[in-house]
Protein backbone atom coordinates (compact mmCIF):
# COMPACT_ATOMS: atom_id res chain seq x y z
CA UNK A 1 -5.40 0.97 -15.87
CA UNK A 2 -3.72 3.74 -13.96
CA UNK A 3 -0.37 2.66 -12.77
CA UNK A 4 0.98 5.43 -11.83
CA UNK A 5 0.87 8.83 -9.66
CA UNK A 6 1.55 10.55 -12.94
CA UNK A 7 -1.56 9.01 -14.46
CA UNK A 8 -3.85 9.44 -11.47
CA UNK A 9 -3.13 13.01 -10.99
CA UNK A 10 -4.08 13.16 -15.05
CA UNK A 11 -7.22 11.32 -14.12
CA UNK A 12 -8.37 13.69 -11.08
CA UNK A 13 -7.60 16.79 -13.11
CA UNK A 14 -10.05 15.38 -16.07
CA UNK A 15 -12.94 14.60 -13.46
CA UNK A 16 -12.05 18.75 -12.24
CA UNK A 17 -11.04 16.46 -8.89
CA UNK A 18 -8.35 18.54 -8.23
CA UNK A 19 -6.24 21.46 -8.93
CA UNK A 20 -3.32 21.54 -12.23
CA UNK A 21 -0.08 21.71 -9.90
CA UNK A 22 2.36 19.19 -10.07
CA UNK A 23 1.71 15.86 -8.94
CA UNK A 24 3.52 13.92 -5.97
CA UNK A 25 6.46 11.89 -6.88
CA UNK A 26 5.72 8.25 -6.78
CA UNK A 27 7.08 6.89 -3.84
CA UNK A 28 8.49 9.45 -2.39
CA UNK A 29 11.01 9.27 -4.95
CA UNK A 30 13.01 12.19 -7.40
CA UNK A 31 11.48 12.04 -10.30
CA UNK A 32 14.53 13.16 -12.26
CA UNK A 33 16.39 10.43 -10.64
CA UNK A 34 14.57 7.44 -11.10
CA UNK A 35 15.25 4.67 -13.25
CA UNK A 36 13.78 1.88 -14.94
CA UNK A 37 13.28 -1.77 -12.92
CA UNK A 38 15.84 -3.23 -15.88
CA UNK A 39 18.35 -0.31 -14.88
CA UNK A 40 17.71 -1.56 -11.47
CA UNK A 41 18.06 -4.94 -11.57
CA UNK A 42 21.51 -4.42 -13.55
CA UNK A 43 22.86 -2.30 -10.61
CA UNK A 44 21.73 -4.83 -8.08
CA UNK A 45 23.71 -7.99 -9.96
CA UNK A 46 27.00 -5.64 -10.50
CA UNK A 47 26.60 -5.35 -6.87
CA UNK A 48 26.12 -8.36 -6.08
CA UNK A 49 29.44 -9.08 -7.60
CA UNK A 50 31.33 -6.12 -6.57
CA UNK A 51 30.36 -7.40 -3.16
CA UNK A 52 31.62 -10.57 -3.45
CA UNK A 53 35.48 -9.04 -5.09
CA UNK A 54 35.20 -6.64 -2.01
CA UNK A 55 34.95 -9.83 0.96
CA UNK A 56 38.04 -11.47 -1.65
CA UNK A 57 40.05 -8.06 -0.85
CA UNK A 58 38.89 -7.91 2.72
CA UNK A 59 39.47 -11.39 3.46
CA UNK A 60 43.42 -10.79 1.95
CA UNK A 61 44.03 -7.44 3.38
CA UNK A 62 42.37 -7.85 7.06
CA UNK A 63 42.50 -11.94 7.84
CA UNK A 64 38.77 -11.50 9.65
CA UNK A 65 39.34 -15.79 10.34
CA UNK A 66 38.09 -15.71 13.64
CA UNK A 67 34.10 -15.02 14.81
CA UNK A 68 34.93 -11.62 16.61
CA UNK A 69 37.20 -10.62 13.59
CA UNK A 70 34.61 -11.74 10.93
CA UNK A 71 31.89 -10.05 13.49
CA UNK A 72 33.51 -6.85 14.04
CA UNK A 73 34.54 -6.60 10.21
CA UNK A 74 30.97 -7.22 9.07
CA UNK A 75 29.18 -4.62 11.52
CA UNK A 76 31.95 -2.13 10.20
CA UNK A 77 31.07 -2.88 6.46
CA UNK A 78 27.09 -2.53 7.14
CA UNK A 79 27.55 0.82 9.27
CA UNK A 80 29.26 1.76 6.20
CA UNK A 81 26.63 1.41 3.77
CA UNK A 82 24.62 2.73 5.95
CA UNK A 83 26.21 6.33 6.54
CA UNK A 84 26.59 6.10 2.82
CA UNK A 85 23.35 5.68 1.68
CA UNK A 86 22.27 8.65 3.93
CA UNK A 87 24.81 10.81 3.03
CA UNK A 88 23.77 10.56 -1.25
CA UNK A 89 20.80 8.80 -1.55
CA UNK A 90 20.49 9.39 -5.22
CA UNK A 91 23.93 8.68 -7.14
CA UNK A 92 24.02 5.68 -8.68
CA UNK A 93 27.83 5.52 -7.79
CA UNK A 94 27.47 5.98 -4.08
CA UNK A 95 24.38 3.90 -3.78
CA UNK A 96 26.33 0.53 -5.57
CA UNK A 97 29.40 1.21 -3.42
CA UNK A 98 27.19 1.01 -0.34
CA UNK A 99 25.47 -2.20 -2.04
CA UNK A 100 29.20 -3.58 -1.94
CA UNK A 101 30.15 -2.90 1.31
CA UNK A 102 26.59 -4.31 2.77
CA UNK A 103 26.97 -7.50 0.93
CA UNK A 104 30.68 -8.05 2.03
CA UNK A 105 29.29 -7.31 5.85
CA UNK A 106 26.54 -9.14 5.50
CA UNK A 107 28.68 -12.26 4.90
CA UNK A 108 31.47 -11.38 6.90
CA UNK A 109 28.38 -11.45 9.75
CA UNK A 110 27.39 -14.78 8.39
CA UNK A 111 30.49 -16.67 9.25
CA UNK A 112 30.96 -15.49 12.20
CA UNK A 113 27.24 -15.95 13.44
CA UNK A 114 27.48 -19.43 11.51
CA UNK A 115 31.31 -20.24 12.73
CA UNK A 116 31.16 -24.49 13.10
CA UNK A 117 27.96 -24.52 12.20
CA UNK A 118 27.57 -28.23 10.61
CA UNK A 119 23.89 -27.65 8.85
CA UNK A 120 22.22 -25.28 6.58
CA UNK A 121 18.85 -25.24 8.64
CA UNK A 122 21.08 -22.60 10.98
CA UNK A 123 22.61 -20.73 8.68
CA UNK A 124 18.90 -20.37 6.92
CA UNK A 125 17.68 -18.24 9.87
CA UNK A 126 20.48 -16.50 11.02
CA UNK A 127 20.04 -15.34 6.91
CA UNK A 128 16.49 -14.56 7.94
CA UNK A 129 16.83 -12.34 10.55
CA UNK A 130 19.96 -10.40 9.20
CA UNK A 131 18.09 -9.65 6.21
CA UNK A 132 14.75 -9.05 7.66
CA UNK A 133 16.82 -6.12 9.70
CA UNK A 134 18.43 -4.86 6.71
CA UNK A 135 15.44 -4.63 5.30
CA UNK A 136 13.70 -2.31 7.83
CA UNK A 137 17.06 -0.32 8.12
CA UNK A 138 18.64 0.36 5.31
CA UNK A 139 17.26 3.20 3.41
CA UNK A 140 17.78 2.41 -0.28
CA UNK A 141 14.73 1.17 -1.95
CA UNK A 142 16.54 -1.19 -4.22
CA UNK A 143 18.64 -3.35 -1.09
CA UNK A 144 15.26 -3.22 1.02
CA UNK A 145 14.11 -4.91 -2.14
CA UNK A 146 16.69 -7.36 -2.22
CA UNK A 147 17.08 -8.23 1.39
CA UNK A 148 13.00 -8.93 1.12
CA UNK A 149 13.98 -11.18 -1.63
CA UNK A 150 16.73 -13.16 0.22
CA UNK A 151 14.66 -13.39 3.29
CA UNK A 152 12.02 -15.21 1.84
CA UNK A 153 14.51 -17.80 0.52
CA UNK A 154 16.21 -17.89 3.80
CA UNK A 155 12.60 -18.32 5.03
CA UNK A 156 12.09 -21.73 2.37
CA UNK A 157 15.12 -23.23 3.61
CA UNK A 158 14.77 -22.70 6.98
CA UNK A 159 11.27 -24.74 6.87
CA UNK A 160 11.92 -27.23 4.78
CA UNK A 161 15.78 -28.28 6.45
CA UNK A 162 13.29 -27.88 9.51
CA UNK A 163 11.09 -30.41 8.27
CA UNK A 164 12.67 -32.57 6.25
CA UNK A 165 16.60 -32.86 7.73
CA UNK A 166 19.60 -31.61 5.66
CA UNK A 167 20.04 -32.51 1.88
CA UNK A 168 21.66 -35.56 0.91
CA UNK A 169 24.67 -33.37 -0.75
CA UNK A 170 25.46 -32.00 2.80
CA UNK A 171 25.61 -35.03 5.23
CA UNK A 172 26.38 -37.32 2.88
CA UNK A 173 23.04 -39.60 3.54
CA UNK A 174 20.24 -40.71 1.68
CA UNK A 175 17.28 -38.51 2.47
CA UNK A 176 14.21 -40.26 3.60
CA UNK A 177 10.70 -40.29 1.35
CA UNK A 178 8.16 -37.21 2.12
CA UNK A 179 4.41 -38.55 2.77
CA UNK A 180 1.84 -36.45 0.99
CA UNK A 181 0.13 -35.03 4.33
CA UNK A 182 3.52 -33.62 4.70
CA UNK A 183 5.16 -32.39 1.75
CA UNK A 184 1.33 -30.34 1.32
CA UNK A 185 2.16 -28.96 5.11
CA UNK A 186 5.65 -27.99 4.40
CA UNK A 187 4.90 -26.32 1.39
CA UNK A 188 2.10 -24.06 3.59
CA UNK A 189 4.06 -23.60 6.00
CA UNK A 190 6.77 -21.96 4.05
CA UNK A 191 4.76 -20.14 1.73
CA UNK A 192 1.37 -19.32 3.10
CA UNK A 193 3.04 -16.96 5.40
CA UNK A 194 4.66 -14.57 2.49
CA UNK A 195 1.32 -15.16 0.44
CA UNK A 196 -0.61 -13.77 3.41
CA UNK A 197 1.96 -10.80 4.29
CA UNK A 198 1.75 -9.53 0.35
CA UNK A 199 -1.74 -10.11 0.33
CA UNK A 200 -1.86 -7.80 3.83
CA UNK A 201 0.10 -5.42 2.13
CA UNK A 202 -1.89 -4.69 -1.04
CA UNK A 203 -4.97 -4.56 0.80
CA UNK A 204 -3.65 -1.68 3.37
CA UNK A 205 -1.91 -0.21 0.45
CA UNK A 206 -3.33 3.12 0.99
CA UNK A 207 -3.31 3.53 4.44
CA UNK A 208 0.73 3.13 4.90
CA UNK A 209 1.26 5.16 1.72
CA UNK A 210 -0.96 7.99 3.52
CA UNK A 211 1.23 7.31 6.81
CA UNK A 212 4.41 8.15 4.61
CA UNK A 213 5.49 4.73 4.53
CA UNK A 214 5.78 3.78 0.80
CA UNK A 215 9.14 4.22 0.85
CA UNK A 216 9.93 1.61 3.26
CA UNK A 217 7.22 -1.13 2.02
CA UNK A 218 7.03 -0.72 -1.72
CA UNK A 219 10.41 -1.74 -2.06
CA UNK A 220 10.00 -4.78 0.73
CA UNK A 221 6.46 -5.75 -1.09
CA UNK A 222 8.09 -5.91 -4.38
CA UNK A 223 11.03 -8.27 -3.14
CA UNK A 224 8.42 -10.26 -1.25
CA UNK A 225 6.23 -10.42 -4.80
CA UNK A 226 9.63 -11.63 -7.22
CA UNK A 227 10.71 -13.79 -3.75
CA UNK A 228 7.04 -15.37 -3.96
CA UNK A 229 7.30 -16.12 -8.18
CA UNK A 230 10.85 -17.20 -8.05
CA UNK A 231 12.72 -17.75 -4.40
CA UNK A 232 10.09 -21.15 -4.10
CA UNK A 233 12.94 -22.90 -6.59
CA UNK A 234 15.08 -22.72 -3.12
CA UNK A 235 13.29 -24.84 -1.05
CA UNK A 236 12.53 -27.52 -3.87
CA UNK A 237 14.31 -30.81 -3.97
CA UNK A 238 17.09 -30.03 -6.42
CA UNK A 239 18.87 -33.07 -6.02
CA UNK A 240 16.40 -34.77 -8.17
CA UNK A 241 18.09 -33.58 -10.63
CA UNK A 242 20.44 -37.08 -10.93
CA UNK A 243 21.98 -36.37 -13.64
CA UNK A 244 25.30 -37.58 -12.41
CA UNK A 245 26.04 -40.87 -9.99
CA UNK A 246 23.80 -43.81 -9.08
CA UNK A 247 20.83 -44.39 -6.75
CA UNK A 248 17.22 -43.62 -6.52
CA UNK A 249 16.23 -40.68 -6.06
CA UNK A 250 13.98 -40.94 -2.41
CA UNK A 251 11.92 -37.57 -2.20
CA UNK A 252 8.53 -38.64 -2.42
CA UNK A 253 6.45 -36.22 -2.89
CA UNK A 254 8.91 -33.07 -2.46
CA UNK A 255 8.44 -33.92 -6.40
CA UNK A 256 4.89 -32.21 -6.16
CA UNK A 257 6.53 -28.91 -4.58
CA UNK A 258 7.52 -27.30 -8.13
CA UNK A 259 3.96 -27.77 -9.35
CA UNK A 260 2.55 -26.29 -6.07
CA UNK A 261 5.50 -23.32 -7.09
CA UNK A 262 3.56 -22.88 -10.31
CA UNK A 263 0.53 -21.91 -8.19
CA UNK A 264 2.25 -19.54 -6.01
CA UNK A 265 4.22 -17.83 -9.38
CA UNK A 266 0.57 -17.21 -10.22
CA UNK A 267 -0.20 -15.66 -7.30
CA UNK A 268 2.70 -13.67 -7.52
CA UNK A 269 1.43 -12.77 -10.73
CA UNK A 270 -1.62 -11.78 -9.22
CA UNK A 271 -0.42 -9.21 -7.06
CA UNK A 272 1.45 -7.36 -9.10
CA UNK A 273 -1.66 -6.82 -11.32
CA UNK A 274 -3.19 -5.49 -8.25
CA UNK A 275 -0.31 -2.65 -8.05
CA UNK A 276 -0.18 -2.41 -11.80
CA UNK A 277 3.42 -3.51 -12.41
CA UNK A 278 3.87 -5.10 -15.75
CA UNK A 279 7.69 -6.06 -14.55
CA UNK A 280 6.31 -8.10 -12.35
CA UNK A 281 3.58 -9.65 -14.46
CA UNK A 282 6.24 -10.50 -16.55
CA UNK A 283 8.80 -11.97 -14.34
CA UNK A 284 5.96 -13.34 -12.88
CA UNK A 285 4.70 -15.08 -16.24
CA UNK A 286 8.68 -16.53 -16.42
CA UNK A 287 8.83 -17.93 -12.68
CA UNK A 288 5.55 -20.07 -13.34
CA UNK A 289 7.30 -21.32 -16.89
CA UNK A 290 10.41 -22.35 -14.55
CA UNK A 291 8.20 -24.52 -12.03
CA UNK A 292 6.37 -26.58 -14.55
CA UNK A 293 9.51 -27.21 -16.46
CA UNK A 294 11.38 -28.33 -13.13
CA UNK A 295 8.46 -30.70 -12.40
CA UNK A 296 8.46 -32.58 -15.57
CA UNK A 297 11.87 -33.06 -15.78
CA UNK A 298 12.61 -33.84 -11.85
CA UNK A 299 13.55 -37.33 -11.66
CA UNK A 300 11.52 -39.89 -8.77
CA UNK A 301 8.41 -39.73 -9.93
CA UNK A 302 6.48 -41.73 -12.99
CA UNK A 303 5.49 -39.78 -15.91
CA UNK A 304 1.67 -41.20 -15.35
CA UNK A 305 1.14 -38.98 -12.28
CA UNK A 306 3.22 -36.12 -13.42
CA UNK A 307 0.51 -36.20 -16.01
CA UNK A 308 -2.59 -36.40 -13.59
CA UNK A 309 -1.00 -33.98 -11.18
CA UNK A 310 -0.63 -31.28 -14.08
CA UNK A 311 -3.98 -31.95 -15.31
CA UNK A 312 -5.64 -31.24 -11.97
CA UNK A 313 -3.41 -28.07 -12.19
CA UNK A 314 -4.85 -26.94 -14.75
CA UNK A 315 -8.58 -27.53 -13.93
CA UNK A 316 -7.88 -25.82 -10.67
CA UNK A 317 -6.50 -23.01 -13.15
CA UNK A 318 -9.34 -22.93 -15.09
CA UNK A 319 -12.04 -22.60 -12.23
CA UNK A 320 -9.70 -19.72 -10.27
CA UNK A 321 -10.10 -18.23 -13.19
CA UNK A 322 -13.71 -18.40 -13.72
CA UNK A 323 -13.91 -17.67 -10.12
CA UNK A 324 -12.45 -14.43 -10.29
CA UNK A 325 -14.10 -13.27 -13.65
CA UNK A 326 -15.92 -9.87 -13.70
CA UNK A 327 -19.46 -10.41 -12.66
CA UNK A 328 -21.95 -9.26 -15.47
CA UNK A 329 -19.17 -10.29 -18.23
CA UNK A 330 -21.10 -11.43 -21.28
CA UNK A 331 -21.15 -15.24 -22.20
């Protein structure tokens, strides 16, 4: 499998395709400074947390407790990161200093968009479109990744408090039962939509790398792939996890949502076979693991049809798979 530039160029110069000078750096990006996804994903979680001592220091120093103050704080912080990532797009010191100050804005921007707000459904979107803007915007391949990552979660929650009304550990009440007609049309609707964009995505791969747009929508398609195997555990019912306090658990069939999960961490595995990234196979793999462990242990719903649901999981499985066998594969 050729999963690289690197390895194409190799290819074309073995077939006398093409000329022995160097090849083009994948993604647009320096070759001598790019780093493994694991190197990655480390820098992303210590920014995650610098972030979060940065707002502590902020909130201490500055006060921001009103909207405009939080507001005007916020849109200072992301300009920030902003100038900062274009000024040194490459050290790993700049570029996690910028990840700071864009997390500290972004929830400086939160509260003060979200100021009184009394549900989660709200504060879901506003999420949305602040990190579908940061994605576009900010030019650092790993935050465009992440912001693609919390949007789709954003995305989950806004649909299913949408749907289904606020969790019972927010208003205090017991949530109603979800018929099966529409638990099965929540589900779509929430993740249908970032199936279809990744699938849009892969299949005009080439044409927006030729435009000179890889650097923008690799990054967003590979948050949209890891949101797809993994941000799904957002908008299941967590709270059937009773392991504390009294009562029935009333979701209904919500409880079918981490099976359908399994599915979609599949899909997600899918794609990133299509663009050759074993990371993503991998995490992939792990996401799918997660869902069918979360279904069998939710609480709400008898062992019996866990059972029959998984089984008709896996025969569905099993015939995708024939499905999308090689034709001419021998028997």
């Amino acid at each position: 499998m050729i999963a690289t530039t690197t390895e194409l160029h190799d290819a074309l110069i073995t077939r006398g395709l093409t000329e022995t000078t160097a090849p083009v750096a994948e993604s647009g990006a320096n070759p001598a400074t790019a780093r493994p996804w694991y190197i990655g994903l480390l820098l992303g979680v210590s920014g995650w947390l610098a972030g979060l001592f940065l707002l502590g220091f902020v909130g201490l120093l500055f006060r921001p407790d009103t909207p405009a103050a939080a507001g005007l704080a916020g849109a200072v912080l992301l300009a920030s990161a902003w100038g900062l990532y274009m000024a040194d797009r490459e050290g790993a010191f700049v570029a996690q200093l910028a990840l700071a100050l864009s997390i500290a804005g972004q929830c400086l921007l939160l509260f003060a968009l979200n100021h009184g707000a009394r549900g989660i459904g709200g504060i879901a979107a506003s999420a949305l479109l602040l990190q579908a803007v940061l994605a576009l915007l900010m030019p650092n391949p790993l935050h465009r990744a992440l912001s693609a990552f919390f949007a789709t979660i954003a995305w989950a929650l806004t649909v299913r408090f949408a749907l289904f009304g606020e969790p019972e550990f927010w208003h205090g009440d017991r949530e109603r039962a979800v018929s099966l007609g529409s638990s099965l049309i929540g589900w779509a609707l929430a993740w249908l939509p970032v199936g279809a964009g990744i699938a849009l995505l892969i299949r005009h791969e080439a044409g927006w790398i030729a435009r000179g747009r890889a650097g923008a929508l690799r990054p967003v398609l590979t948050g949209l792939i890891i949101g797809l195997a993994f941000a799904t555990l957002a908008s299941q019912p967590f709270e059937s996890f009773r392991w504390w306090g009294g009562g029935e658990v009333a979701q209904g069939w919500l409880a079918l949502w981490p099976l359908l999960s399994a599915g979609a961490a599949l899909a997600a595995v899918a794609a990133a076979f299509a663009l050759g990234q074993r990371a993503l196979l991998g995490a992939g793999a792990l996401a799918a693991l997660l869902h069918v462990s979360h279904f069998y242990y939710a609480l709400g719903t008898g062992l019996l049809l866990k059972s029959l649901l998984m089984l008709a999981m896996g025969a569905a499985m099993l015939l995708a798979a024939r499905a999308l066998a090689p034709t001419g594969e021998a028997a």
